[in-house]
N, C-alpha and C. Protein backbone atom coordinates (compact mmCIF):
# COMPACT_ATOMS: atom_id res chain seq x y z
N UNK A 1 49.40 -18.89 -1.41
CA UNK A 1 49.19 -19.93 -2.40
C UNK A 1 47.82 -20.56 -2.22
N UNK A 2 47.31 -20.89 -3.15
CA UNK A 2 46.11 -21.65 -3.48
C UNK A 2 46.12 -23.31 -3.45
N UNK A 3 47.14 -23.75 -3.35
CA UNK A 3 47.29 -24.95 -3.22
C UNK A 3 47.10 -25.55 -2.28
N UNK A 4 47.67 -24.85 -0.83
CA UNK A 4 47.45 -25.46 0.15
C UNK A 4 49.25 -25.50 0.94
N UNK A 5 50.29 -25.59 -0.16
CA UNK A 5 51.59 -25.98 -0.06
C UNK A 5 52.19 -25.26 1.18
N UNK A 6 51.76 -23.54 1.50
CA UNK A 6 52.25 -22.98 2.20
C UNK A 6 52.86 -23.53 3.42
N UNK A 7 54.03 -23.33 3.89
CA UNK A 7 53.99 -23.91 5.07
C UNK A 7 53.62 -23.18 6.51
N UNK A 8 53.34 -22.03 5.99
CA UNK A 8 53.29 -21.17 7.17
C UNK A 8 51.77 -20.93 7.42
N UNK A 9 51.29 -21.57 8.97
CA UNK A 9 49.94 -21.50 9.16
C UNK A 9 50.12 -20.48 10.53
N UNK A 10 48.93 -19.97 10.82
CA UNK A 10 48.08 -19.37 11.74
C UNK A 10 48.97 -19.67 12.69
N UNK A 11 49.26 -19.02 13.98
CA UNK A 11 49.68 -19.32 15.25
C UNK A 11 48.86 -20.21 15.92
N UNK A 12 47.60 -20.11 15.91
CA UNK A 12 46.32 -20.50 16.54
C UNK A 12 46.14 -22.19 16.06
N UNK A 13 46.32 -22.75 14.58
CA UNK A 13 46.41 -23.72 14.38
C UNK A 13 47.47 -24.50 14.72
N UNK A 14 48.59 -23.77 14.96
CA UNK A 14 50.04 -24.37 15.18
C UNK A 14 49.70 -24.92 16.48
N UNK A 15 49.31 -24.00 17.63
CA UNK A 15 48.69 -24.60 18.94
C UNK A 15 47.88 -25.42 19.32
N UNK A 16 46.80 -25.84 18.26
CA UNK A 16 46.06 -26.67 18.20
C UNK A 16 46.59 -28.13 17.98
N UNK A 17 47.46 -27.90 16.64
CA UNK A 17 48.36 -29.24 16.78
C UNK A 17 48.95 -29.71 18.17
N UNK A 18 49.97 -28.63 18.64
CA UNK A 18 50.38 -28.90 19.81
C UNK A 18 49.57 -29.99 20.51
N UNK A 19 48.53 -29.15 20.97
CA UNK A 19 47.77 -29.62 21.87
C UNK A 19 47.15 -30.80 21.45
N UNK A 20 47.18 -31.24 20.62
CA UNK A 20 46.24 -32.15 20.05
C UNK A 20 47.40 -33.85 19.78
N UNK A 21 48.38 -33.21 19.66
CA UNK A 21 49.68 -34.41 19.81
C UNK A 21 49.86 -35.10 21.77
N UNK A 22 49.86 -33.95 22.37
CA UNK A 22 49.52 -33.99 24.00
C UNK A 22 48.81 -34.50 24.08
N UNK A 23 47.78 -34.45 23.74
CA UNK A 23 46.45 -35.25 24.20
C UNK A 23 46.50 -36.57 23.77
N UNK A 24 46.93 -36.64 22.67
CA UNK A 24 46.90 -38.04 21.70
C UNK A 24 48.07 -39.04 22.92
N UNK A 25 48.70 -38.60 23.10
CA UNK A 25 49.88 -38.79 23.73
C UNK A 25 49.70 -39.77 24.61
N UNK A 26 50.29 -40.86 25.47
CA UNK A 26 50.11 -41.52 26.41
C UNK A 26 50.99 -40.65 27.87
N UNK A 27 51.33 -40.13 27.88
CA UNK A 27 52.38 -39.46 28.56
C UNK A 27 52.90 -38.43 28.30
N UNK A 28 53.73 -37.37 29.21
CA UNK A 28 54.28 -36.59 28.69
C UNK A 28 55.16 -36.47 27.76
N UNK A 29 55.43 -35.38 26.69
CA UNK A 29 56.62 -35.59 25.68
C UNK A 29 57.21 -34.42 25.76
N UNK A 30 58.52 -34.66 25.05
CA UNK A 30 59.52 -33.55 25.03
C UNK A 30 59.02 -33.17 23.74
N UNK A 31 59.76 -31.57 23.36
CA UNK A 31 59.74 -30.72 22.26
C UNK A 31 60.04 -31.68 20.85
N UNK A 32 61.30 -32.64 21.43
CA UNK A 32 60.99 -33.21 19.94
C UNK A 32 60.45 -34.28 19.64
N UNK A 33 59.67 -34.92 20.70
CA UNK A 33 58.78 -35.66 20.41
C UNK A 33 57.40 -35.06 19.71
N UNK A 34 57.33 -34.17 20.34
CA UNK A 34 56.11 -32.93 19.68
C UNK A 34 55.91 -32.98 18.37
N UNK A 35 57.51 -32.29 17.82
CA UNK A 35 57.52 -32.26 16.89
C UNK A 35 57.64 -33.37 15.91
N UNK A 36 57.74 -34.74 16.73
CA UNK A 36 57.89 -35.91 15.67
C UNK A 36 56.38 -36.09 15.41
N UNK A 37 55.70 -36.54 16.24
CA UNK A 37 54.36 -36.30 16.21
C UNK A 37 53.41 -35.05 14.72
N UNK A 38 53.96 -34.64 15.03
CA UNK A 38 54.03 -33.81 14.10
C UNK A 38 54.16 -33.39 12.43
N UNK A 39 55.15 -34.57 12.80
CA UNK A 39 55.31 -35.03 11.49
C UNK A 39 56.69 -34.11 11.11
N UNK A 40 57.17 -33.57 11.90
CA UNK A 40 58.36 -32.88 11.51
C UNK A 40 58.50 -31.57 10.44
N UNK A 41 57.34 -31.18 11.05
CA UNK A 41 57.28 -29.89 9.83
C UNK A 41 57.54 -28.74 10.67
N UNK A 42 57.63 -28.61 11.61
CA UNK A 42 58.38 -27.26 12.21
C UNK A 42 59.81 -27.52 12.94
N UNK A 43 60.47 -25.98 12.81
CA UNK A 43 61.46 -26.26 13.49
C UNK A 43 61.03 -26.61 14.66
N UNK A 44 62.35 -27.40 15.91
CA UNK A 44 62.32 -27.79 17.45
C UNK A 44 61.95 -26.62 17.74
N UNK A 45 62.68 -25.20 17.53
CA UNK A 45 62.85 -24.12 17.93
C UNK A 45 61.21 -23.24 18.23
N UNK A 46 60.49 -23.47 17.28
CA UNK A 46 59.13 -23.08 17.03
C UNK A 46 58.31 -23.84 17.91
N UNK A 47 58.42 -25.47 18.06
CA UNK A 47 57.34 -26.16 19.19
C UNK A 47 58.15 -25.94 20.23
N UNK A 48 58.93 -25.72 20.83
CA UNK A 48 59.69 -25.59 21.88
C UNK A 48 59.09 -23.92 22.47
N UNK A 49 59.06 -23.19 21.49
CA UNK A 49 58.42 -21.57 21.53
C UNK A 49 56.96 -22.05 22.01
N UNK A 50 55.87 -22.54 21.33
CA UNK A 50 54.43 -22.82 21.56
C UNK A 50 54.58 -23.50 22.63
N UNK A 51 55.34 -24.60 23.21
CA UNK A 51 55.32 -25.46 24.45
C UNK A 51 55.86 -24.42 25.85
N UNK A 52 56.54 -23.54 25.24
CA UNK A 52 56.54 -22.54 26.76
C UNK A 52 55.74 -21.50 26.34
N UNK A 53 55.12 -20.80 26.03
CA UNK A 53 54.31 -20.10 25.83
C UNK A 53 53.10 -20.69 26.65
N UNK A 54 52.79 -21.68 26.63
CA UNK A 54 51.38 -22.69 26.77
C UNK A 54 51.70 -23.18 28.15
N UNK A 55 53.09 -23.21 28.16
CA UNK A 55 53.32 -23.80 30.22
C UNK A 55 53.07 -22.44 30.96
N UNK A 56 53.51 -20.82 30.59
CA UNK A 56 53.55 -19.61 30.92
C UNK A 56 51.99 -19.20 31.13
N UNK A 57 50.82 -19.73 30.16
CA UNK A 57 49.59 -19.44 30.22
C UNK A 57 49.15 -20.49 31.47
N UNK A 58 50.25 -21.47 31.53
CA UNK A 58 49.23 -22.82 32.37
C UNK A 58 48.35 -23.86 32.07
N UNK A 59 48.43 -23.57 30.46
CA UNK A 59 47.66 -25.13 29.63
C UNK A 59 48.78 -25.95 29.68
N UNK A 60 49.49 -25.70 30.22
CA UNK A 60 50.36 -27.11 29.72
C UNK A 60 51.50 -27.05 31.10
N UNK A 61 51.60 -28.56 31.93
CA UNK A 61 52.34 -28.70 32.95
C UNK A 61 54.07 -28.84 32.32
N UNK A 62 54.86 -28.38 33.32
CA UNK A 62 56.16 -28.94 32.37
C UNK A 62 57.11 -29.32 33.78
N UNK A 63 58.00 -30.21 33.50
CA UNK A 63 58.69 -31.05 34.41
C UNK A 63 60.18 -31.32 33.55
N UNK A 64 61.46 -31.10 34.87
CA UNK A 64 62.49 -31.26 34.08
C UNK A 64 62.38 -32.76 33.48
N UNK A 65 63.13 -33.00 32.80
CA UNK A 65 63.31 -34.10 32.30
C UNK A 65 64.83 -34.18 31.73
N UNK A 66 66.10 -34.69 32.46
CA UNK A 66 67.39 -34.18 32.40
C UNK A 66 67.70 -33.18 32.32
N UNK A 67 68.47 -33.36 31.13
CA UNK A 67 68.74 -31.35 30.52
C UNK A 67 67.34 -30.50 30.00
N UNK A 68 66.81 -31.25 29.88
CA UNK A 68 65.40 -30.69 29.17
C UNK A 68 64.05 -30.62 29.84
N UNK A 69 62.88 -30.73 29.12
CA UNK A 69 61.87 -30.74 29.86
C UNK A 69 60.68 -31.93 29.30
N UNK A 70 59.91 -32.16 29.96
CA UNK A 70 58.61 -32.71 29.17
C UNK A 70 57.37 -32.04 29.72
N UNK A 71 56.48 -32.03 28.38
CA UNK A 71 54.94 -31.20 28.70
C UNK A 71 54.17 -32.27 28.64
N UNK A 72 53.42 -31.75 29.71
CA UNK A 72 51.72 -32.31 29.52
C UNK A 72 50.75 -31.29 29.62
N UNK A 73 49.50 -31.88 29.23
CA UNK A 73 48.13 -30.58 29.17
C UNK A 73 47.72 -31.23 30.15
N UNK A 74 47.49 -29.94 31.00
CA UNK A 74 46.39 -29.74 32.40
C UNK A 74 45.43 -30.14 32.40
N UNK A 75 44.73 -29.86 31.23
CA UNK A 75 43.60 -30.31 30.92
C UNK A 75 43.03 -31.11 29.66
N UNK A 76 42.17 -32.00 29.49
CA UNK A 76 41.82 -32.45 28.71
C UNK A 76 40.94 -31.38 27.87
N UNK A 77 40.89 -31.58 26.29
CA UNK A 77 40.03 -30.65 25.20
C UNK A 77 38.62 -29.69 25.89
N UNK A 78 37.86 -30.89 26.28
CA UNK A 78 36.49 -29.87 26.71
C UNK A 78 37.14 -29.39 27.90
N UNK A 79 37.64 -29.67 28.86
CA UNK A 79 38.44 -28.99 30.51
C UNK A 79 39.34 -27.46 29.81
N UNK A 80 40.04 -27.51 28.77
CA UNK A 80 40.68 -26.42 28.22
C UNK A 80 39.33 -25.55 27.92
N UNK A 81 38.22 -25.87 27.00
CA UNK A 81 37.50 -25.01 26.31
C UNK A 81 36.62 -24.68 27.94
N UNK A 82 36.30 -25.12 28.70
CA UNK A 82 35.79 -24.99 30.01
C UNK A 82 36.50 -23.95 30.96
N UNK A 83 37.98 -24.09 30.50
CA UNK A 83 38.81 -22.81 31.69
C UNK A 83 38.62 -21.37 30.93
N UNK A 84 38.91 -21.56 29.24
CA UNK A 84 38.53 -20.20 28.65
C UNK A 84 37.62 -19.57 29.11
N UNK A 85 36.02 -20.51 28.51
CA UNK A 85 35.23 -19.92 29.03
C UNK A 85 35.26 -19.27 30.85
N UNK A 86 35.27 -19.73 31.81
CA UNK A 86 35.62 -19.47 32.94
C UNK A 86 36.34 -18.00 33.03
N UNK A 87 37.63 -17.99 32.36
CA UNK A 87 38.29 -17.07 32.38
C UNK A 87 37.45 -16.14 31.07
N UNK A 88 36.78 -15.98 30.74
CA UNK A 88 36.27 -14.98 30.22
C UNK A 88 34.71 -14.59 31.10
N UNK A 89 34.31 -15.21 31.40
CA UNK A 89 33.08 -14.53 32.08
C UNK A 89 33.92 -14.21 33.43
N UNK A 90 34.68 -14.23 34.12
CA UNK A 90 35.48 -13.71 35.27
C UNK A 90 36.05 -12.41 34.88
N UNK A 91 35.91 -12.22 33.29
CA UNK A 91 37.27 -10.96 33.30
C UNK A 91 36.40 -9.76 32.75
N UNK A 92 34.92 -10.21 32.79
CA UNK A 92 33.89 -9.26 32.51
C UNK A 92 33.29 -8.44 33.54
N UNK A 93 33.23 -7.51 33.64
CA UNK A 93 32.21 -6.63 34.54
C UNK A 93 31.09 -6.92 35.12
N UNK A 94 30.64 -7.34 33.68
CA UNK A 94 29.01 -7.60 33.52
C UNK A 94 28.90 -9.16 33.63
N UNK A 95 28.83 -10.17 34.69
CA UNK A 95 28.94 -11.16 34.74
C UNK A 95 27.54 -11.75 34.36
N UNK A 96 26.29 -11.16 35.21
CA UNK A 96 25.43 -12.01 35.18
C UNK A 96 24.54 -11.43 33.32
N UNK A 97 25.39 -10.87 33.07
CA UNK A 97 24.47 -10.18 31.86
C UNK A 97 25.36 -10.64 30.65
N UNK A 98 26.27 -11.72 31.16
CA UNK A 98 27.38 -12.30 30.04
C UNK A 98 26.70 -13.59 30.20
N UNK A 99 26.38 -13.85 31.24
CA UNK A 99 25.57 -15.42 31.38
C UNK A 99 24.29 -14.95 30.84
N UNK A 100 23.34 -14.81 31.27
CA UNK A 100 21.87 -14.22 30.16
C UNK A 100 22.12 -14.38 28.88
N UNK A 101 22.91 -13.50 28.22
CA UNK A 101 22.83 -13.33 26.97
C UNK A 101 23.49 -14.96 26.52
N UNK A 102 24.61 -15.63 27.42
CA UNK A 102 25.10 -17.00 26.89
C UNK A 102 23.77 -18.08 26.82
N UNK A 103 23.30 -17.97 27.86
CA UNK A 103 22.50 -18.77 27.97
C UNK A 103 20.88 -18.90 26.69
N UNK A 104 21.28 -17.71 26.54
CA UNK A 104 19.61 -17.34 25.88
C UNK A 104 19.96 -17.24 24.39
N UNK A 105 21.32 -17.75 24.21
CA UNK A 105 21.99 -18.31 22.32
C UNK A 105 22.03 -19.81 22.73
N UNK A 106 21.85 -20.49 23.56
CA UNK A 106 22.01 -21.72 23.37
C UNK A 106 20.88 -22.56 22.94
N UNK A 107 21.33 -23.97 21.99
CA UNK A 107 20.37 -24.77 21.45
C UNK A 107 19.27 -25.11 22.59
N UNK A 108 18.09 -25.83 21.83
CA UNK A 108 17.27 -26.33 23.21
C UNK A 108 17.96 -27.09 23.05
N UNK A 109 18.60 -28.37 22.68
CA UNK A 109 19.20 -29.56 23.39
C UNK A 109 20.38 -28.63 24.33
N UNK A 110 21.18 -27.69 23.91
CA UNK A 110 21.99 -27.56 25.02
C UNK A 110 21.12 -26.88 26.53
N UNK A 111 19.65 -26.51 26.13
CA UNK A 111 19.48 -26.20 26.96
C UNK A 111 19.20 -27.52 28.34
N UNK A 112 18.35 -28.40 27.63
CA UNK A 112 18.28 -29.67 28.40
C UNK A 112 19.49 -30.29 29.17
N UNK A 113 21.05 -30.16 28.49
CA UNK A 113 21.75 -30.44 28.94
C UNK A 113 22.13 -29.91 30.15
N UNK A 114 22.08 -28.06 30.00
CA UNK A 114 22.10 -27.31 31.56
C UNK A 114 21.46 -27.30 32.43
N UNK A 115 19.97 -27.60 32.02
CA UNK A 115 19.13 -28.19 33.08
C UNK A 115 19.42 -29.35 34.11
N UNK A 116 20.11 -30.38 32.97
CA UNK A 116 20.35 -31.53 34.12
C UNK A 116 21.24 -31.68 34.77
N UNK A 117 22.21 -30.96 34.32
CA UNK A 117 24.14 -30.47 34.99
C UNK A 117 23.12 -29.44 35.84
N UNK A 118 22.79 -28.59 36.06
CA UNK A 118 22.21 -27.96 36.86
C UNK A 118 21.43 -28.72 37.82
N UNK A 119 20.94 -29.41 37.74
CA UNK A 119 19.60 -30.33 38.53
C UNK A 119 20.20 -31.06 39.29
N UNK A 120 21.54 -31.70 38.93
CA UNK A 120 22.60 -32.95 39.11
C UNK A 120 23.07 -31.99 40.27
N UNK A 121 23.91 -30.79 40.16
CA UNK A 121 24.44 -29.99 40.90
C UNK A 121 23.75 -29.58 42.12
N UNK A 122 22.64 -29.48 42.17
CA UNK A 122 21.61 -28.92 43.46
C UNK A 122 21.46 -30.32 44.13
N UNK A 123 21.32 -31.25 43.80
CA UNK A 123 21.06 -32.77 44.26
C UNK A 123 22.74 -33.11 44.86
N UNK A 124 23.52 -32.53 44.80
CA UNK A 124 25.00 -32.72 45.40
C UNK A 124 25.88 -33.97 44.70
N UNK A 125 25.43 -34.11 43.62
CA UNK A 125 26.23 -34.62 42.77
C UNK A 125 27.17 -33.80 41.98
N UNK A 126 28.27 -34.11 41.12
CA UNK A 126 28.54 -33.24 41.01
C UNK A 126 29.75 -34.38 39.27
């Protein structure tokens, strides 16, 4: 549909919500808090599916909570986009030729930025 009405989105966006209710979150929540958050547009059954899926990868901590459980994210947004990356230049062969080529697409402001996270880092700050 062209409208927009569909209810059925991307896996990838569905996770994003997830994650993005977690974060918003003051604390951990259960599946149907998730989904209240949410606004109640998926089944329990479906955030309950994305919330173990996401504890199984390790983005997301989970703890009983009675009969049930509650999730939290391991990491905060940039700390998540920080382990991907991580875990993708680790699962390459070609490590230092995955960094080169990363490095040598980046903006000059991002380059200034690696300079000084770099500069910061040799000075034993961290």
């Amino acid at each position: 549909m062209s409208d927009g009405s569909d209810p059925r989105r991307p896996h990838g966006e569905l996770v994003a919500d997830v994650l993005a209710a977690l974060w918003a979150a003051p604390g951990p929540l259960t599946a149907g808090q998730v989904r209240d958050a949410l606004g109640n547009r998926l089944a329990r059954t479906t955030v309950t599916t994305i919330l173990t899926r996401l504890h199984e990868k390790g983005t997301l901590r989970r703890e009983r909570d009675g009969r049930g459980f509650v999730y939290s994210p391991v990491h905060d947004a940039p700390g998540l986009t920080a382990s991907r990356m991580h875990r993708e230049l680790h699962s390459d062969p070609h490590r230092a030729l995955v960094l080169e080529r990363f490095v040598s697409a980046l903006s000059p402001d991002d380059e200034d930025v690696l300079r000084r996270l770099l500069h910061t880092a040799e000075e034993g700050g961290e």
